[in-house]
PDB file of N, CA and C in Angstrom:
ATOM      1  N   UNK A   1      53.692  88.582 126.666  1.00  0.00           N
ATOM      2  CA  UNK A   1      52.671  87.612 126.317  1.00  0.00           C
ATOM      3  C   UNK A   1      51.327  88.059 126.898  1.00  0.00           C
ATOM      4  N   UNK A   2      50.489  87.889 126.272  1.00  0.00           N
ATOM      5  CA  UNK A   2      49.243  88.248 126.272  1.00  0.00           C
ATOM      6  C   UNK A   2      48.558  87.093 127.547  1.00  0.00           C
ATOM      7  N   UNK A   3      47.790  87.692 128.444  1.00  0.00           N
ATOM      8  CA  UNK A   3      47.033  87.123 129.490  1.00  0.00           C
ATOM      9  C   UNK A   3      46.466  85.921 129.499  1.00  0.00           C
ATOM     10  N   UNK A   4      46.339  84.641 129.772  1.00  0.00           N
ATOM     11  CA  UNK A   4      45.506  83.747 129.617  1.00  0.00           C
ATOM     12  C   UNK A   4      44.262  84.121 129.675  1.00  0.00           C
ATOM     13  N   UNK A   5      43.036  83.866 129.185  1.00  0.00           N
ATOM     14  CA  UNK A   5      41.538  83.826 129.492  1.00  0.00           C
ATOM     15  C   UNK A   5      41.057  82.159 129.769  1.00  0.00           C
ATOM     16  N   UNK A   6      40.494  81.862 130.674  1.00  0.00           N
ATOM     17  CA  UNK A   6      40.225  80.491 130.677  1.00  0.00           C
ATOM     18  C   UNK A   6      38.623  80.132 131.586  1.00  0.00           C
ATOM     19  N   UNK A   7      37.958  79.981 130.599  1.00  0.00           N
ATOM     20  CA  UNK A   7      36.568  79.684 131.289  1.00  0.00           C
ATOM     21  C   UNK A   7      36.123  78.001 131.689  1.00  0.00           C
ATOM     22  N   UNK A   8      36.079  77.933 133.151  1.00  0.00           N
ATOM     23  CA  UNK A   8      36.202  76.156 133.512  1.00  0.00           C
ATOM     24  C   UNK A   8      34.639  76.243 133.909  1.00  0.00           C
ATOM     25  N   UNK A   9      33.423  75.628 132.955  1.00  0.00           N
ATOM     26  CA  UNK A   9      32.431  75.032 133.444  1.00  0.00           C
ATOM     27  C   UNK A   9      31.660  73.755 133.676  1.00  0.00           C
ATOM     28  N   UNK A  10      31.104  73.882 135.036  1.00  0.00           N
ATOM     29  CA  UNK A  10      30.934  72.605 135.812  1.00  0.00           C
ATOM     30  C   UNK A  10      29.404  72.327 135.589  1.00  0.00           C
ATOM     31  N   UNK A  11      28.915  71.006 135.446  1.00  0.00           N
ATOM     32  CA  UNK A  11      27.405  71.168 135.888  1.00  0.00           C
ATOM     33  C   UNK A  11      27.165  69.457 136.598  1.00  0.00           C
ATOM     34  N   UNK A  12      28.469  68.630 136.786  1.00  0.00           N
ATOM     35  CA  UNK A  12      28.102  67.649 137.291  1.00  0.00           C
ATOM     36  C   UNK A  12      29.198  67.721 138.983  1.00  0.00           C
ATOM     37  N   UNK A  13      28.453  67.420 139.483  1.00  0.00           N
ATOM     38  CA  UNK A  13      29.271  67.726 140.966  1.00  0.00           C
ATOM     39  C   UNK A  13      30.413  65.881 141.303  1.00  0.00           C
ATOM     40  N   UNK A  14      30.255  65.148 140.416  1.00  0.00           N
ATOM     41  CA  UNK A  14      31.174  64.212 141.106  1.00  0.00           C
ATOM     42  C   UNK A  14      32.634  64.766 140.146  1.00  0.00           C
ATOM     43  N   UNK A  15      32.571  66.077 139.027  1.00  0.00           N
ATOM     44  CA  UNK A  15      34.064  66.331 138.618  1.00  0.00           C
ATOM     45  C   UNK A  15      34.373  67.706 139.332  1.00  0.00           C
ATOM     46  N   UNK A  16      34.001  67.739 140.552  1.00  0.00           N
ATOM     47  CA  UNK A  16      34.609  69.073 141.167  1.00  0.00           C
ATOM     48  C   UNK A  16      36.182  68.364 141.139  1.00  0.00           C
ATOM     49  N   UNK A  17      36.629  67.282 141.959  1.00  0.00           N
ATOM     50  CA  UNK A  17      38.220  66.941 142.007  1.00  0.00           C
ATOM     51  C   UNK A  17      39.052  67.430 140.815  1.00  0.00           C
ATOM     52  N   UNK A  18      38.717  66.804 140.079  1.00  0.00           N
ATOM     53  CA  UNK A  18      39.333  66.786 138.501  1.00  0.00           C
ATOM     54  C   UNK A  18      39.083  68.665 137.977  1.00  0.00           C
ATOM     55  N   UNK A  19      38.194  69.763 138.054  1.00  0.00           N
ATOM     56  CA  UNK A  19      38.003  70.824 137.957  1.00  0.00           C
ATOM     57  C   UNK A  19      39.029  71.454 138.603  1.00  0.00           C
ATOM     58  N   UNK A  20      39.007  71.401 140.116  1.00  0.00           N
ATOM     59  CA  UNK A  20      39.912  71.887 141.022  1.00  0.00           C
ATOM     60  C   UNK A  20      41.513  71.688 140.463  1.00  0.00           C
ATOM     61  N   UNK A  21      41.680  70.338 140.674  1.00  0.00           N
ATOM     62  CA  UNK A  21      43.316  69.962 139.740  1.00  0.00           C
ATOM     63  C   UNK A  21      43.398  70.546 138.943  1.00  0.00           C
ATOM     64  N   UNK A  22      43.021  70.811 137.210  1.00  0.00           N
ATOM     65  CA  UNK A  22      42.650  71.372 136.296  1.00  0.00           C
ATOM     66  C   UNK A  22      43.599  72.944 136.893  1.00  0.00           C
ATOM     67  N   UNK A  23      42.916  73.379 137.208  1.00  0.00           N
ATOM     68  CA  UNK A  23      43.046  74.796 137.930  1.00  0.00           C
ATOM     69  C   UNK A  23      44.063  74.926 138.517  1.00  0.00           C
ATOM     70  N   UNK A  24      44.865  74.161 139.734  1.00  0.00           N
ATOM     71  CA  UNK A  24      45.655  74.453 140.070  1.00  0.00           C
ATOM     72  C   UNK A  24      47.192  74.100 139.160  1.00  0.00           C
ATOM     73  N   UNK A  25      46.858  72.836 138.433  1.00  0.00           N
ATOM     74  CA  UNK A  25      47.820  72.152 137.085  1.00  0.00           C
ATOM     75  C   UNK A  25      47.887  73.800 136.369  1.00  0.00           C
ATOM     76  N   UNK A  26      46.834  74.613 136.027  1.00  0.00           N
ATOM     77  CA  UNK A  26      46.920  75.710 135.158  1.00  0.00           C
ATOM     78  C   UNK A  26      47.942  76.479 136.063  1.00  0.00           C
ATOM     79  N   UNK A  27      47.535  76.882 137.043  1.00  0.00           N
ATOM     80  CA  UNK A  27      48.246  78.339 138.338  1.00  0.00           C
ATOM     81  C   UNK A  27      49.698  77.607 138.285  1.00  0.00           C
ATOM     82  N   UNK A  28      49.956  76.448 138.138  1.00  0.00           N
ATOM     83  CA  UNK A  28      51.520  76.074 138.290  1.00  0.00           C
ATOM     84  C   UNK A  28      52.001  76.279 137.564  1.00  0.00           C
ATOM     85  N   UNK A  29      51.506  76.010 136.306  1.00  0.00           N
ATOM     86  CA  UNK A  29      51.934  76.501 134.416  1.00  0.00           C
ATOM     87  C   UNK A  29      52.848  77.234 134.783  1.00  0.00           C
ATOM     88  N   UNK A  30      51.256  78.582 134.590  1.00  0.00           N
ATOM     89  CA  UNK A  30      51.461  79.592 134.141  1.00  0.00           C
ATOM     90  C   UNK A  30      51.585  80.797 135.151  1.00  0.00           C
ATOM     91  N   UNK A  31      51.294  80.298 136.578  1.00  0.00           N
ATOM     92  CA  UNK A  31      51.616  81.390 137.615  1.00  0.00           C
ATOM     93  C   UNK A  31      50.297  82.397 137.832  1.00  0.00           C
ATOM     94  N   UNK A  32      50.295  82.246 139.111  1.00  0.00           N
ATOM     95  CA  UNK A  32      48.962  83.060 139.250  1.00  0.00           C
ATOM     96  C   UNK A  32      48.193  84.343 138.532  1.00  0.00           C
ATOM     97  N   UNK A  33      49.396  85.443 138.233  1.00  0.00           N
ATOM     98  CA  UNK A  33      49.388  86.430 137.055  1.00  0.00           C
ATOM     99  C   UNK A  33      49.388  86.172 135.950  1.00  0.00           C
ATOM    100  N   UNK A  34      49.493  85.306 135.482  1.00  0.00           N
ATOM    101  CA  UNK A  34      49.524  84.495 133.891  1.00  0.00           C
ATOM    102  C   UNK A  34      48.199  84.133 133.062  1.00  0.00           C
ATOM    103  N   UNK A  35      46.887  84.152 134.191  1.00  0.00           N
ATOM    104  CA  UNK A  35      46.045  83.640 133.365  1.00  0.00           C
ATOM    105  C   UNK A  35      44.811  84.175 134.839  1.00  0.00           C
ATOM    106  N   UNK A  36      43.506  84.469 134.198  1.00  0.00           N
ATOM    107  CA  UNK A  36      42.119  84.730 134.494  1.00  0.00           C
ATOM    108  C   UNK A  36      41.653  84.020 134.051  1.00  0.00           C
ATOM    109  N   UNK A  37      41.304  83.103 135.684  1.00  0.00           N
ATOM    110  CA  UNK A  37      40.581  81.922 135.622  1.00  0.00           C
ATOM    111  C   UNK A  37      39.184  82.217 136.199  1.00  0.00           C
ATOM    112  N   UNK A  38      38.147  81.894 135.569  1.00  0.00           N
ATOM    113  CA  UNK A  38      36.437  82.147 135.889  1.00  0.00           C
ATOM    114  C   UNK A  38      35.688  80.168 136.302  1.00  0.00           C
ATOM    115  N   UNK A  39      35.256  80.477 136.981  1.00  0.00           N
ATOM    116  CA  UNK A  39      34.709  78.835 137.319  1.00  0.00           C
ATOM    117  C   UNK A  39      32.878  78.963 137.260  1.00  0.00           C
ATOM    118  N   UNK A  40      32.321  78.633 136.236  1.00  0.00           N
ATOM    119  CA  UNK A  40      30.439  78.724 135.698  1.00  0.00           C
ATOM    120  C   UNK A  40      30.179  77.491 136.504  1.00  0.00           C
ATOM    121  N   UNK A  41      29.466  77.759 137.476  1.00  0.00           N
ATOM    122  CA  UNK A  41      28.875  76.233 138.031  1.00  0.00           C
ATOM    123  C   UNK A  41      27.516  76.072 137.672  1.00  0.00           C
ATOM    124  N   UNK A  42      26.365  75.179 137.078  1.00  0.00           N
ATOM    125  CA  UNK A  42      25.113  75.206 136.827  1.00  0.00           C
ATOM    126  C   UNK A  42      24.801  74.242 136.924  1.00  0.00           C
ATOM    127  N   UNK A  43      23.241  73.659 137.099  1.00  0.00           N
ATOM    128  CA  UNK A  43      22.982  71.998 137.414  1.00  0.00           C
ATOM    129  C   UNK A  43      23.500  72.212 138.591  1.00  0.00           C
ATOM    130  N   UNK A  44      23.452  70.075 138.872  1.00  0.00           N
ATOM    131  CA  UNK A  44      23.907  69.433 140.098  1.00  0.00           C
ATOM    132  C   UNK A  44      25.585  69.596 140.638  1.00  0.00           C
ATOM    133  N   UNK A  45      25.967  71.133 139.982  1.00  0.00           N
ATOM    134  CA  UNK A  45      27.180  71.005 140.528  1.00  0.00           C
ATOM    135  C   UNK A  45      26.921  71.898 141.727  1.00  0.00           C
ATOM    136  N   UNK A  46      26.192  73.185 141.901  1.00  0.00           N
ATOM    137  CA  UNK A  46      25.877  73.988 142.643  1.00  0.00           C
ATOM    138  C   UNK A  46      26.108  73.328 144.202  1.00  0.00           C
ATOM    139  N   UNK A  47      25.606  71.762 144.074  1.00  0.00           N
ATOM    140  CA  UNK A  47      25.415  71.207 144.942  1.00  0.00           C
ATOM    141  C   UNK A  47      26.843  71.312 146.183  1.00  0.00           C
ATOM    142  N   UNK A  48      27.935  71.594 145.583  1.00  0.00           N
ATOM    143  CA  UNK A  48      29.010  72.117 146.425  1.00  0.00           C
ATOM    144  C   UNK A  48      29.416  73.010 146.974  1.00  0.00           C
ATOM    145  N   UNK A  49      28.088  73.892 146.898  1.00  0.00           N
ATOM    146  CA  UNK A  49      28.189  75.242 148.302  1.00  0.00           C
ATOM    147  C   UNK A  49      28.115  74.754 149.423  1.00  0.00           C
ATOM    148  N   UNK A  50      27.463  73.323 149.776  1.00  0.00           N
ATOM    149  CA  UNK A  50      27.365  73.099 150.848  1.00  0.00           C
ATOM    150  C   UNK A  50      28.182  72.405 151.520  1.00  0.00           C
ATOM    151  N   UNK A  51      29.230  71.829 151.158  1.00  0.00           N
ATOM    152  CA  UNK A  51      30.327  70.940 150.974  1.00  0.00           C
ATOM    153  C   UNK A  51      31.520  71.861 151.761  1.00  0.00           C
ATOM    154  N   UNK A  52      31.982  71.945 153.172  1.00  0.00           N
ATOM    155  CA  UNK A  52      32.889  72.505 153.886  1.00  0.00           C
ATOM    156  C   UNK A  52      34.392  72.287 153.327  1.00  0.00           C
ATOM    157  N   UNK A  53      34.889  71.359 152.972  1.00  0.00           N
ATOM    158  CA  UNK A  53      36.177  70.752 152.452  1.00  0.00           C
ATOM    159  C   UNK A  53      36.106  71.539 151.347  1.00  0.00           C
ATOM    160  N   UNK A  54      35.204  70.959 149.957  1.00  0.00           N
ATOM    161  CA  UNK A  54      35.681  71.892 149.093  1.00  0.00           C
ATOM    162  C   UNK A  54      35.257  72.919 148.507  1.00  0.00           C
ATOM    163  N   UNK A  55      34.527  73.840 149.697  1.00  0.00           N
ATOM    164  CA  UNK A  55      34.380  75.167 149.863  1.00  0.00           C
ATOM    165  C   UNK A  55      35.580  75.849 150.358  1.00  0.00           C
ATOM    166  N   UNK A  56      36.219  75.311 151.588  1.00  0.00           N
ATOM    167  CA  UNK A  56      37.759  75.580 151.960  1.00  0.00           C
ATOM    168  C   UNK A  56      39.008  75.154 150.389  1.00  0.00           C
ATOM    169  N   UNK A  57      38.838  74.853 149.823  1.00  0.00           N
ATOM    170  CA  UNK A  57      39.972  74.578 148.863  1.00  0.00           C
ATOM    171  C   UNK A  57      39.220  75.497 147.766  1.00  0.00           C
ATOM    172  N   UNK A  58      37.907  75.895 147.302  1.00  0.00           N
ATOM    173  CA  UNK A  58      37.219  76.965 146.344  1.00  0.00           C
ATOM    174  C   UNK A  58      38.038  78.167 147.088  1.00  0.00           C
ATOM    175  N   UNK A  59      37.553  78.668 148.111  1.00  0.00           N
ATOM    176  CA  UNK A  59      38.306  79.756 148.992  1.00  0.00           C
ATOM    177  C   UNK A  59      39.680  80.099 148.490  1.00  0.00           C
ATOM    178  N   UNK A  60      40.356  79.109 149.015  1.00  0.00           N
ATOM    179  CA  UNK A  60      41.815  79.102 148.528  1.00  0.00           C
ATOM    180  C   UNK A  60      42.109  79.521 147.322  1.00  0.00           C
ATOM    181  N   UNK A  61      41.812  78.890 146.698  1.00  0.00           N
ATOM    182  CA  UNK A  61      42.031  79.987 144.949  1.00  0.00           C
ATOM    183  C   UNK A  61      41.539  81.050 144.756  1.00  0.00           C
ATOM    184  N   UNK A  62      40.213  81.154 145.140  1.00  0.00           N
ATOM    185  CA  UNK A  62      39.473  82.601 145.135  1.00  0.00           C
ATOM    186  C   UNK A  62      40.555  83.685 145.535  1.00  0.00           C
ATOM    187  N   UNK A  63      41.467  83.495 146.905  1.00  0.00           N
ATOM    188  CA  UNK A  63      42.746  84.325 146.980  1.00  0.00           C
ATOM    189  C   UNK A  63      43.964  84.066 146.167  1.00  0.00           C
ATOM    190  N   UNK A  64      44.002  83.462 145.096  1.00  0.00           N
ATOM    191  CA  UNK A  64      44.769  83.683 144.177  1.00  0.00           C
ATOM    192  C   UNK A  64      43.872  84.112 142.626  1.00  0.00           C
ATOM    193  N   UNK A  65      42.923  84.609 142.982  1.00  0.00           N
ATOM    194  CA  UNK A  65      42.208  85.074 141.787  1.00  0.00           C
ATOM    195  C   UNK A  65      41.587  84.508 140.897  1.00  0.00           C
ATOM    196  N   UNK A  66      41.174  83.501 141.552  1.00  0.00           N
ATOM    197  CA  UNK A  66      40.094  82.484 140.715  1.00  0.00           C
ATOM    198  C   UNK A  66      38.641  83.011 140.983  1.00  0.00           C
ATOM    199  N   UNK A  67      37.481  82.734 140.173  1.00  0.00           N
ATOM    200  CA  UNK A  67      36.580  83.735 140.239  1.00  0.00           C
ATOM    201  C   UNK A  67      35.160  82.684 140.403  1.00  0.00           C
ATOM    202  N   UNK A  68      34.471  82.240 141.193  1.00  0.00           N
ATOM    203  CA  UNK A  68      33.549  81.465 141.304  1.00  0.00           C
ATOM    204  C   UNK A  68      32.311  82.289 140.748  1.00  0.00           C
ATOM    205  N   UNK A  69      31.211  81.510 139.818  1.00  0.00           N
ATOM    206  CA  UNK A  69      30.170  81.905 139.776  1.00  0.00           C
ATOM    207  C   UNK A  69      29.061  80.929 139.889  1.00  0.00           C
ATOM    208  N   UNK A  70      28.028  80.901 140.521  1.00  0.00           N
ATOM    209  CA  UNK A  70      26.532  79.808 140.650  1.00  0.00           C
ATOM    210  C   UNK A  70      25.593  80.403 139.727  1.00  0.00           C
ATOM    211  N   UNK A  71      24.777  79.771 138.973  1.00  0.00           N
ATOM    212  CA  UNK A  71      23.623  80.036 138.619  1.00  0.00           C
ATOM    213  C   UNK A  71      22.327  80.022 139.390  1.00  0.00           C
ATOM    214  N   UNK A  72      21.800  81.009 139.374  1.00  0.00           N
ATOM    215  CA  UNK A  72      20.801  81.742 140.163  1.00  0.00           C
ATOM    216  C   UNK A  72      19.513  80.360 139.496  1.00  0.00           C
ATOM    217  N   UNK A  73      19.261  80.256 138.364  1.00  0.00           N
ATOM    218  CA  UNK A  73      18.344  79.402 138.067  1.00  0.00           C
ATOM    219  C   UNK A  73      18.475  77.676 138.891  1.00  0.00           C
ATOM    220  N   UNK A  74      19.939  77.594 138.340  1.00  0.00           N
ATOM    221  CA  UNK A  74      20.270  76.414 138.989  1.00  0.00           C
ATOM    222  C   UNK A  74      19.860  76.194 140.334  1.00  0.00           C
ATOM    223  N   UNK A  75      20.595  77.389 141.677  1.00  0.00           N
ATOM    224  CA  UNK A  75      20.092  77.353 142.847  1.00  0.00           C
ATOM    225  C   UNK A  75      18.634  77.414 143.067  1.00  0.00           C
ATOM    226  N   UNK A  76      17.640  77.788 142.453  1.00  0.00           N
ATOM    227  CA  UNK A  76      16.517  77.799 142.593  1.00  0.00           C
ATOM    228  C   UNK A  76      15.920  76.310 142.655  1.00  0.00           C
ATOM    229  N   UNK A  77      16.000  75.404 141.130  1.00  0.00           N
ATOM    230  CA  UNK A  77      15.405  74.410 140.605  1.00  0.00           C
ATOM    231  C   UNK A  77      16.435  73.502 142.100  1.00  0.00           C
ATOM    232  N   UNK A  78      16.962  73.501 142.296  1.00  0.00           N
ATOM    233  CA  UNK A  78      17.625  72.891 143.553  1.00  0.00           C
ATOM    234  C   UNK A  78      17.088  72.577 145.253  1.00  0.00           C
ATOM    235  N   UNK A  79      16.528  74.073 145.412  1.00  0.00           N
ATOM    236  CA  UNK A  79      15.641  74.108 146.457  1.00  0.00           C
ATOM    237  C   UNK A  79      14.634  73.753 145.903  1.00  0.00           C
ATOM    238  N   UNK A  80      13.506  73.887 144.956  1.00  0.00           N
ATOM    239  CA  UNK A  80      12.904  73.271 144.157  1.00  0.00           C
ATOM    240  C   UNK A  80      12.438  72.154 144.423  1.00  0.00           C
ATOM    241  N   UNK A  81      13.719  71.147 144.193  1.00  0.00           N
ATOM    242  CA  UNK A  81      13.247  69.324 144.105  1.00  0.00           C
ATOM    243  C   UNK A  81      13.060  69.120 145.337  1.00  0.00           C
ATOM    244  N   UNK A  82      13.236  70.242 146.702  1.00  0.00           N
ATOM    245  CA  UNK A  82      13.652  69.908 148.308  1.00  0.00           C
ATOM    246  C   UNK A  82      14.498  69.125 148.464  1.00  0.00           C
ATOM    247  N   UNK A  83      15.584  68.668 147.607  1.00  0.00           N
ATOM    248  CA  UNK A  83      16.968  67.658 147.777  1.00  0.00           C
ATOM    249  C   UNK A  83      17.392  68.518 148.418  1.00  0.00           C
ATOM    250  N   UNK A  84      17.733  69.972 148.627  1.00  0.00           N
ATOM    251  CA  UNK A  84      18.842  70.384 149.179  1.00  0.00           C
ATOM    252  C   UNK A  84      18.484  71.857 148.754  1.00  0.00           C
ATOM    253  N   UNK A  85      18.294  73.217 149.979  1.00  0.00           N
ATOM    254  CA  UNK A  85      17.998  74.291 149.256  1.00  0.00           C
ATOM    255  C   UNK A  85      19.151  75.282 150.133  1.00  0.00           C
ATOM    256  N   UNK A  86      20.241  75.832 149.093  1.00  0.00           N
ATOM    257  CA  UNK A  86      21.298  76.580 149.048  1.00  0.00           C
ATOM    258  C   UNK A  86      21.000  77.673 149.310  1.00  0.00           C
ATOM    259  N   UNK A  87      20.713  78.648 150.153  1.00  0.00           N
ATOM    260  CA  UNK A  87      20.068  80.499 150.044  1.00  0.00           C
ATOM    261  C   UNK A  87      21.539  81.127 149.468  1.00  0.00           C
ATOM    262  N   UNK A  88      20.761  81.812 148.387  1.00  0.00           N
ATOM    263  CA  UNK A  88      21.555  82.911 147.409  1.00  0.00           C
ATOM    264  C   UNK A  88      22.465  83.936 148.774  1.00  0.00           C
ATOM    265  N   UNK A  89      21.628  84.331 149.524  1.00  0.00           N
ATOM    266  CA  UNK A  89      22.386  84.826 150.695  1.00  0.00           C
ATOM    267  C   UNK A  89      23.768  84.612 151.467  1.00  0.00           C
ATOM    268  N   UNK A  90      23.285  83.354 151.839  1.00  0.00           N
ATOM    269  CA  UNK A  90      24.319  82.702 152.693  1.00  0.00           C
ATOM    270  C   UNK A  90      25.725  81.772 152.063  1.00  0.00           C
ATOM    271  N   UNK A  91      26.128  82.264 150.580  1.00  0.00           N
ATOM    272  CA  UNK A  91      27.101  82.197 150.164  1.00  0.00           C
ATOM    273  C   UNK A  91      28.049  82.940 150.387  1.00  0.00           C
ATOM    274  N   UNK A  92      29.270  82.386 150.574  1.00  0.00           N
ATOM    275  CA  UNK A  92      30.797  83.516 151.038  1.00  0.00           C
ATOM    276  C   UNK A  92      31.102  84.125 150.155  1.00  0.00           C
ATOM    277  N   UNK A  93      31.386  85.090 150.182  1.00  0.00           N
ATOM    278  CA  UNK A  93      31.718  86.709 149.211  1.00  0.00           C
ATOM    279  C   UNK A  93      32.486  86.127 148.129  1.00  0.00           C
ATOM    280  N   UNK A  94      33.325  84.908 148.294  1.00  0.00           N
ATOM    281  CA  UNK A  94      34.224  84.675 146.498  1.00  0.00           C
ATOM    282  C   UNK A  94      33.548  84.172 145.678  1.00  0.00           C
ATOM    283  N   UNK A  95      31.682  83.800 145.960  1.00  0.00           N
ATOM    284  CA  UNK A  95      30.993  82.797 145.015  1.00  0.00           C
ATOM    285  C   UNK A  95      30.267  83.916 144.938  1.00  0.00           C
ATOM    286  N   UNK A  96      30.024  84.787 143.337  1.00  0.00           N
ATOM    287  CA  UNK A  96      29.196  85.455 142.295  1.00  0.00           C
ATOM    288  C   UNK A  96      27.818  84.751 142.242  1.00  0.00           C
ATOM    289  N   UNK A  97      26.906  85.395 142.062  1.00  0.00           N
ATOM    290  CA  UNK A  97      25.460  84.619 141.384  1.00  0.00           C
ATOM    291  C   UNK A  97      25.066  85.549 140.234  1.00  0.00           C
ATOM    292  N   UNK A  98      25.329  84.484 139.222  1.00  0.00           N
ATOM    293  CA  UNK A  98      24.553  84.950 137.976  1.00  0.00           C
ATOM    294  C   UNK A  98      23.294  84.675 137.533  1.00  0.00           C
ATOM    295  N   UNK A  99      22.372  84.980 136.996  1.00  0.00           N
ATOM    296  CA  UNK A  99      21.117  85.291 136.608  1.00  0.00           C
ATOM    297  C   UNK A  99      21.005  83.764 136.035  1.00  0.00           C
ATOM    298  N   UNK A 100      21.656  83.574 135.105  1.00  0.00           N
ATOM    299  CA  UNK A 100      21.467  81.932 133.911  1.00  0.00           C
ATOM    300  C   UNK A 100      22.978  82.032 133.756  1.00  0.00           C
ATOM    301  N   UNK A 101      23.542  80.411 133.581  1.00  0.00           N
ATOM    302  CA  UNK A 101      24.671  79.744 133.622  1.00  0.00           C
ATOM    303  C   UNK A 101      25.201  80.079 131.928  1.00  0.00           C
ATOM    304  N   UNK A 102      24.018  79.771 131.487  1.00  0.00           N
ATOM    305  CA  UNK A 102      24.338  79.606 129.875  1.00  0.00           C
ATOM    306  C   UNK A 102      24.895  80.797 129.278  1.00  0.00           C
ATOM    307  N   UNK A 103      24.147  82.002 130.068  1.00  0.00           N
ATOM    308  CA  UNK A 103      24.310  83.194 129.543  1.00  0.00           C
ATOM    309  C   UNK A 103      25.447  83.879 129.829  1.00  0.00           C
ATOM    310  N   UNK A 104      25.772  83.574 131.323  1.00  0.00           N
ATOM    311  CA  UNK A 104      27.491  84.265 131.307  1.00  0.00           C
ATOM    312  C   UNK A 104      28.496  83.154 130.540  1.00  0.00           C
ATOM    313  N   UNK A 105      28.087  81.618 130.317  1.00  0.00           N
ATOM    314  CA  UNK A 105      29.059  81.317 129.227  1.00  0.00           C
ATOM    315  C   UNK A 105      29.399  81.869 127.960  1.00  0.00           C
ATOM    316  N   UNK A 106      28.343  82.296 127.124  1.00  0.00           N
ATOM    317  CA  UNK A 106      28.012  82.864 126.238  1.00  0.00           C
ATOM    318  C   UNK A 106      28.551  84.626 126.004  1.00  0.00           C
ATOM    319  N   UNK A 107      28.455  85.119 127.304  1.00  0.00           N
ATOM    320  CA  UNK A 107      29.270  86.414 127.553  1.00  0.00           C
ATOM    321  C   UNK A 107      31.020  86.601 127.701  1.00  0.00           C
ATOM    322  N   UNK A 108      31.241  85.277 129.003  1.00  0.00           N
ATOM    323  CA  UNK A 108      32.948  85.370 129.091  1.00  0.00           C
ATOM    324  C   UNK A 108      33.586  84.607 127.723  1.00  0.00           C
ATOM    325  N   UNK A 109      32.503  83.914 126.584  1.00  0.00           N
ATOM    326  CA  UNK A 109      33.512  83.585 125.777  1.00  0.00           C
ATOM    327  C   UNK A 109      33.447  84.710 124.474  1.00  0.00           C
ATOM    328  N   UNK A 110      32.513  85.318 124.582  1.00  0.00           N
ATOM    329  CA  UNK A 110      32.920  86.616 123.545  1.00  0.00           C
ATOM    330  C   UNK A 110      33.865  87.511 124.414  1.00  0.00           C
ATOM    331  N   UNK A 111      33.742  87.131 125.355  1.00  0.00           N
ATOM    332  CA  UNK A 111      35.187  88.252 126.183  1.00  0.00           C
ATOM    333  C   UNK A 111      36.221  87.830 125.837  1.00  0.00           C
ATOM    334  N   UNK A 112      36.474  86.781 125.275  1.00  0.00           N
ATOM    335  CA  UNK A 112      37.902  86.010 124.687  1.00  0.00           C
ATOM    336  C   UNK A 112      38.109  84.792 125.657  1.00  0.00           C
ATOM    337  N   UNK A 113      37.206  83.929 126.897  1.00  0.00           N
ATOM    338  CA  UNK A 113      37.914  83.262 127.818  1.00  0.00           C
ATOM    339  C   UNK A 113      37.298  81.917 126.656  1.00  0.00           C
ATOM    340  N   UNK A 114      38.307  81.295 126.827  1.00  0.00           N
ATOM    341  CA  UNK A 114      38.750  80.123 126.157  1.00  0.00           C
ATOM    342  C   UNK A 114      37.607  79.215 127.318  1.00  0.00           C
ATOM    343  N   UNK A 115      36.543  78.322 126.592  1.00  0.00           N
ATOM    344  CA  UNK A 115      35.800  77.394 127.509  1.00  0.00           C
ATOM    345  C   UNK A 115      36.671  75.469 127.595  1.00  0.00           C
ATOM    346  N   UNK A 116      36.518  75.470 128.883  1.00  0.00           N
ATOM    347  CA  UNK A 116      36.797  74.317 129.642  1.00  0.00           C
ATOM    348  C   UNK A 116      36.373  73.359 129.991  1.00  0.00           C
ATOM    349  N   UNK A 117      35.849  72.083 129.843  1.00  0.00           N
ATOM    350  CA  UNK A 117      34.714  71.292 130.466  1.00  0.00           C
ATOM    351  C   UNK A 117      35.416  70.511 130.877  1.00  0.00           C
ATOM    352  N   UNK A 118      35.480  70.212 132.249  1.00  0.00           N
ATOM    353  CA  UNK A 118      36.821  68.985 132.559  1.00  0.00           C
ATOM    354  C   UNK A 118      35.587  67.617 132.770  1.00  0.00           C
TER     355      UNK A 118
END
């Protein structure tokens, strides 16, 4: 059987719970080797880099091969409003920064990953 592709993107931060479940409901399926899972965060979801709890449970999958990415625009317009400013830096090595959110959606689903919006 052919690999899962599965693209899960976020842009509101009160469905990180329901995202996370999502994800792990998938890894139980189908087993950690069964499927390439990518997570697009953009908007007010970004807002959960700063979030210790479920940065520790992001982590956790990241070692079963889940693949975090932030939008670079997003983090910007974020520090931006001065609500809250995230440095591109001081993210842990399993969270990617992409250039625009829209655009790696637009890329992993011509790669074949099936899109997700929980």
């Amino acid at each position: 059987m052919e690999r899962l592709k599965a693209l899960f993107h976020i842009n509101e931060p009160e469905r990180w719970p329901v995202l996370l479940g999502n994800i792990k409901n998938l890894l139980a399926d189908v087993g950690d080797g069964g499927v390439d899972v990518v997570v697009l965060m953009n908007g007010p979801s970004v807002k959960v880099l700063s979030d210790e709890n479920l940065m520790a449970e992001m982590e956790g999958l990241s070692k079963r091969g889940v693949r975090f990415l932030a939008c670079r625009n997003s983090l910007r317009a974020l520090c931006g409003s001065g609500e809250l400013c995230i440095d591109e830096g001081s993210l842990p090595g399993f969270v990617s920064v992409v250039p625009a959110g829209i655009t790696a959606i637009l890329k992993l689903q011509r790669e074949g990953y099936s899109y997700i919006k929980p």
